[in-house]
N, C-alpha and C. Protein backbone atom coordinates (compact mmCIF):
# COMPACT_ATOMS: atom_id res chain seq x y z
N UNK A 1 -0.83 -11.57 -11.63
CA UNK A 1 -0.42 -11.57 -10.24
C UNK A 1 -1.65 -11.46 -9.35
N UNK A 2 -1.54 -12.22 -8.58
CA UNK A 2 -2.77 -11.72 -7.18
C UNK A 2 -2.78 -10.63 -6.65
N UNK A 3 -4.33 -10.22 -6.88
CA UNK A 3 -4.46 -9.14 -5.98
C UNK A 3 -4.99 -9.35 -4.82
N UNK A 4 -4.57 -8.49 -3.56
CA UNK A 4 -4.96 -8.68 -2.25
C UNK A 4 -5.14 -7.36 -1.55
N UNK A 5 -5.37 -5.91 -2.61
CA UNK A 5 -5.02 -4.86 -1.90
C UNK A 5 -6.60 -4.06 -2.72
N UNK A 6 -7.46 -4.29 -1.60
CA UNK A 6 -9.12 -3.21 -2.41
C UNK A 6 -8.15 -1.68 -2.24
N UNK A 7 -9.64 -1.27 -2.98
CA UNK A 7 -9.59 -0.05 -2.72
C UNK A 7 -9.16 0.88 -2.30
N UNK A 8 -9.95 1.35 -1.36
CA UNK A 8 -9.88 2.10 -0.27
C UNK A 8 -8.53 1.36 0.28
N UNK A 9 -7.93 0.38 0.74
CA UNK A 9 -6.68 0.03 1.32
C UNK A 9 -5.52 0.88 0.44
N UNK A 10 -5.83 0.93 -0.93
CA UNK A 10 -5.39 1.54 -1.95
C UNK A 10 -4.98 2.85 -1.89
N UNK A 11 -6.18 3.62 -1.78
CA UNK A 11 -5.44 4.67 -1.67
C UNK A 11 -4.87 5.38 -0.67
N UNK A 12 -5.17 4.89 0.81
CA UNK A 12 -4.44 4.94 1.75
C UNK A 12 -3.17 4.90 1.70
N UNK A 13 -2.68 3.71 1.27
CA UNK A 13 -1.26 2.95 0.72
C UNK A 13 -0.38 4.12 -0.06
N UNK A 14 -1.19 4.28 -1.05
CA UNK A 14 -0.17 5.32 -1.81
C UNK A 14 -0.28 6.92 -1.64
N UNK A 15 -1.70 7.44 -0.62
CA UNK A 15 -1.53 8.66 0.06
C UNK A 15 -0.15 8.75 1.07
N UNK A 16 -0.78 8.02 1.67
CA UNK A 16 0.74 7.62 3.03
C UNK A 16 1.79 7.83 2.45
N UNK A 17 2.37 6.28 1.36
CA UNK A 17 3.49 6.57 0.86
C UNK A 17 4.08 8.14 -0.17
N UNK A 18 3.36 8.79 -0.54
CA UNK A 18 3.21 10.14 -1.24
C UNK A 18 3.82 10.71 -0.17
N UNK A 19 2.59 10.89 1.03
CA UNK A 19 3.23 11.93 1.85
C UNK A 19 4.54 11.63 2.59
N UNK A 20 4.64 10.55 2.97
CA UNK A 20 6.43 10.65 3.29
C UNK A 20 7.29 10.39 2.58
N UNK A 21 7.38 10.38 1.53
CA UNK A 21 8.23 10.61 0.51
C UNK A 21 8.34 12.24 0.32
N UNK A 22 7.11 13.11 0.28
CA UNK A 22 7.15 14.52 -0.12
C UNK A 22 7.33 15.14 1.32
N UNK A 23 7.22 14.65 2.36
CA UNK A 23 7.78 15.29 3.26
C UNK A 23 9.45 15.28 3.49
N UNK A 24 10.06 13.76 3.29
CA UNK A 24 11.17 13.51 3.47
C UNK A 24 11.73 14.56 2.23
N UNK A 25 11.65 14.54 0.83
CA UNK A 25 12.27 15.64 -0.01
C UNK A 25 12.21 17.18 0.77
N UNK A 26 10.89 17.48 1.18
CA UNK A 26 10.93 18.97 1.59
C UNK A 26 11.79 19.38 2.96
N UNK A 27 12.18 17.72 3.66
CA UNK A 27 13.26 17.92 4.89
C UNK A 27 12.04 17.71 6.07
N UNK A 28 10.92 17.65 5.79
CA UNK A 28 10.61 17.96 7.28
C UNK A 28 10.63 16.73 8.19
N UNK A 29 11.07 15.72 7.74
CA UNK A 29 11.55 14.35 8.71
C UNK A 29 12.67 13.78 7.53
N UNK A 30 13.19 12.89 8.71
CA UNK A 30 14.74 12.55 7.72
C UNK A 30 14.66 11.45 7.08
N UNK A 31 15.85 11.12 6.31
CA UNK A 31 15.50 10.02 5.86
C UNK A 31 14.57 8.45 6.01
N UNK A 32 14.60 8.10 6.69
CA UNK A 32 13.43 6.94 7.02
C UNK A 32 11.83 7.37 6.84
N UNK A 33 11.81 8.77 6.01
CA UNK A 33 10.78 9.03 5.43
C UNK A 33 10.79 8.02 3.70
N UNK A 34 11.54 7.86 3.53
CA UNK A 34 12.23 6.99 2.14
C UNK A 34 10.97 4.97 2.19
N UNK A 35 10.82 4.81 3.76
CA UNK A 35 10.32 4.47 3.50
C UNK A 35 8.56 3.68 3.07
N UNK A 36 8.15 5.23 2.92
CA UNK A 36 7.11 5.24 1.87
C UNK A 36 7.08 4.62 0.46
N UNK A 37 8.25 4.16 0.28
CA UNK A 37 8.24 3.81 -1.11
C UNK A 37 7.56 2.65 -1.04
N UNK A 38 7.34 1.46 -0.17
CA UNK A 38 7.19 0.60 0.54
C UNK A 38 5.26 0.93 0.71
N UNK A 39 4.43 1.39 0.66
CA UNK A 39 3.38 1.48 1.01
C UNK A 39 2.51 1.91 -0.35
N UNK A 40 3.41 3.09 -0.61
CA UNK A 40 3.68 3.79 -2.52
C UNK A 40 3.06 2.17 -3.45
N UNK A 41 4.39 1.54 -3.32
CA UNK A 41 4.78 0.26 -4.06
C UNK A 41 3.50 -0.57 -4.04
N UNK A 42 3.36 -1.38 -3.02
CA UNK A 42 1.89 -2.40 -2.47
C UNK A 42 0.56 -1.26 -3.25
N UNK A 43 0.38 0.14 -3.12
CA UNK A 43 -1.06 0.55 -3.09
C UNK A 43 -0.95 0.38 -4.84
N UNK A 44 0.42 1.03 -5.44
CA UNK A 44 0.38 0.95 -7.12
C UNK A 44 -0.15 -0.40 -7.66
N UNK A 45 0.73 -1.37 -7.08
CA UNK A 45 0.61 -2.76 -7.41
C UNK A 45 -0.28 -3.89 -7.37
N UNK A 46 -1.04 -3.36 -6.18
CA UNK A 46 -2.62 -3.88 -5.28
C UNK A 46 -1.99 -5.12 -4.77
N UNK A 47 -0.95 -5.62 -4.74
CA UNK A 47 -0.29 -7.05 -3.84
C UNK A 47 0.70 -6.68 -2.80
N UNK A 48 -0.17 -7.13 -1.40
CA UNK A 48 0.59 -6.73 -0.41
C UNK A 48 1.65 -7.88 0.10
N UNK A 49 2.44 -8.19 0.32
CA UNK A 49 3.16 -9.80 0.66
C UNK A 49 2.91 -10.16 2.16
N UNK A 50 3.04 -9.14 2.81
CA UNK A 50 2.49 -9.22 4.01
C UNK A 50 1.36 -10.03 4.59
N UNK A 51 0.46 -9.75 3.63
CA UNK A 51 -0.97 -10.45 3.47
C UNK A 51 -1.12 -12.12 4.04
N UNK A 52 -0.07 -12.49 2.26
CA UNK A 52 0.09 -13.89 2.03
C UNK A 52 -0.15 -14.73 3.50
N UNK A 53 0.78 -14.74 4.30
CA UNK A 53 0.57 -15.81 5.82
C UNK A 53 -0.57 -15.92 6.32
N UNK A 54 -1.16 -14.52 6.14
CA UNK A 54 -2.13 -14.83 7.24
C UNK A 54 -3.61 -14.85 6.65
N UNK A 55 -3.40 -14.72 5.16
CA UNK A 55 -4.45 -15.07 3.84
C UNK A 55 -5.42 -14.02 4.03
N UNK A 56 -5.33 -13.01 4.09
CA UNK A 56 -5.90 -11.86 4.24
C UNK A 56 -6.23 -10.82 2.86
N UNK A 57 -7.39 -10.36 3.03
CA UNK A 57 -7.24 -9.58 1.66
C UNK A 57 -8.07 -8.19 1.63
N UNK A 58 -8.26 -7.39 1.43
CA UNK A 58 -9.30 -6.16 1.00
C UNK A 58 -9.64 -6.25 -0.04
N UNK A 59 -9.96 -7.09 -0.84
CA UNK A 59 -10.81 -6.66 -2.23
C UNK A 59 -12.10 -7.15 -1.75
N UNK A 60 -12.99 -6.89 -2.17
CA UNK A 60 -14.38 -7.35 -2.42
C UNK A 60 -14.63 -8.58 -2.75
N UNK A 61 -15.46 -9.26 -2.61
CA UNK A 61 -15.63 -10.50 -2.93
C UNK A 61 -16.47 -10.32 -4.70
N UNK A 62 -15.97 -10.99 -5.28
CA UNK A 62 -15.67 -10.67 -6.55
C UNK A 62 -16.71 -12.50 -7.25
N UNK A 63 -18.20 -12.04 -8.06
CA UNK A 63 -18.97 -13.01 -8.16
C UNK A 63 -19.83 -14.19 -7.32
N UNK A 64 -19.50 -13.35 -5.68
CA UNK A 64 -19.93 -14.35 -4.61
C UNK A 64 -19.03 -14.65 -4.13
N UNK A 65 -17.43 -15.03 -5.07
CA UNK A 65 -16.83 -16.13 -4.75
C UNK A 65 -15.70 -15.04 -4.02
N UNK A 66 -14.87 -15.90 -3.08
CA UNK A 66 -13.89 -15.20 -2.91
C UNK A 66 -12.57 -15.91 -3.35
């Protein structure tokens, strides 16, 4: 699968999604904390779909080439 998600975009992605997911369990915002799973998902996976249109990417340029 393509990746389109560096690093650092990385762990942003799945800090974020962590924390509102563990906030939404502990109650301190309501449900539509749920969707972190959504940010969780893209940082695990490193493919954002979002990306695709507008051909965008955070990885590194990988041998020169991109």
């Amino acid at each position: 699968m393509l990746q389109n998600v560096g690093t650092v975009d990385r762990v942003i992605r799945i800090a974020a999604g962590v924390g509102l997911i563990a906030a939404t369990v502990a109650g301190a915002i309501g449900p539509w904390g749920w969707i972190g799973v959504v940010p969780l998902a893209t940082g695990v996976f490193r493919f954002c779909p979002a990306y695709l249109p507008f051909g965008l990417s955070s990885c590194g340029l990988k041998g020169g080439k991109r």
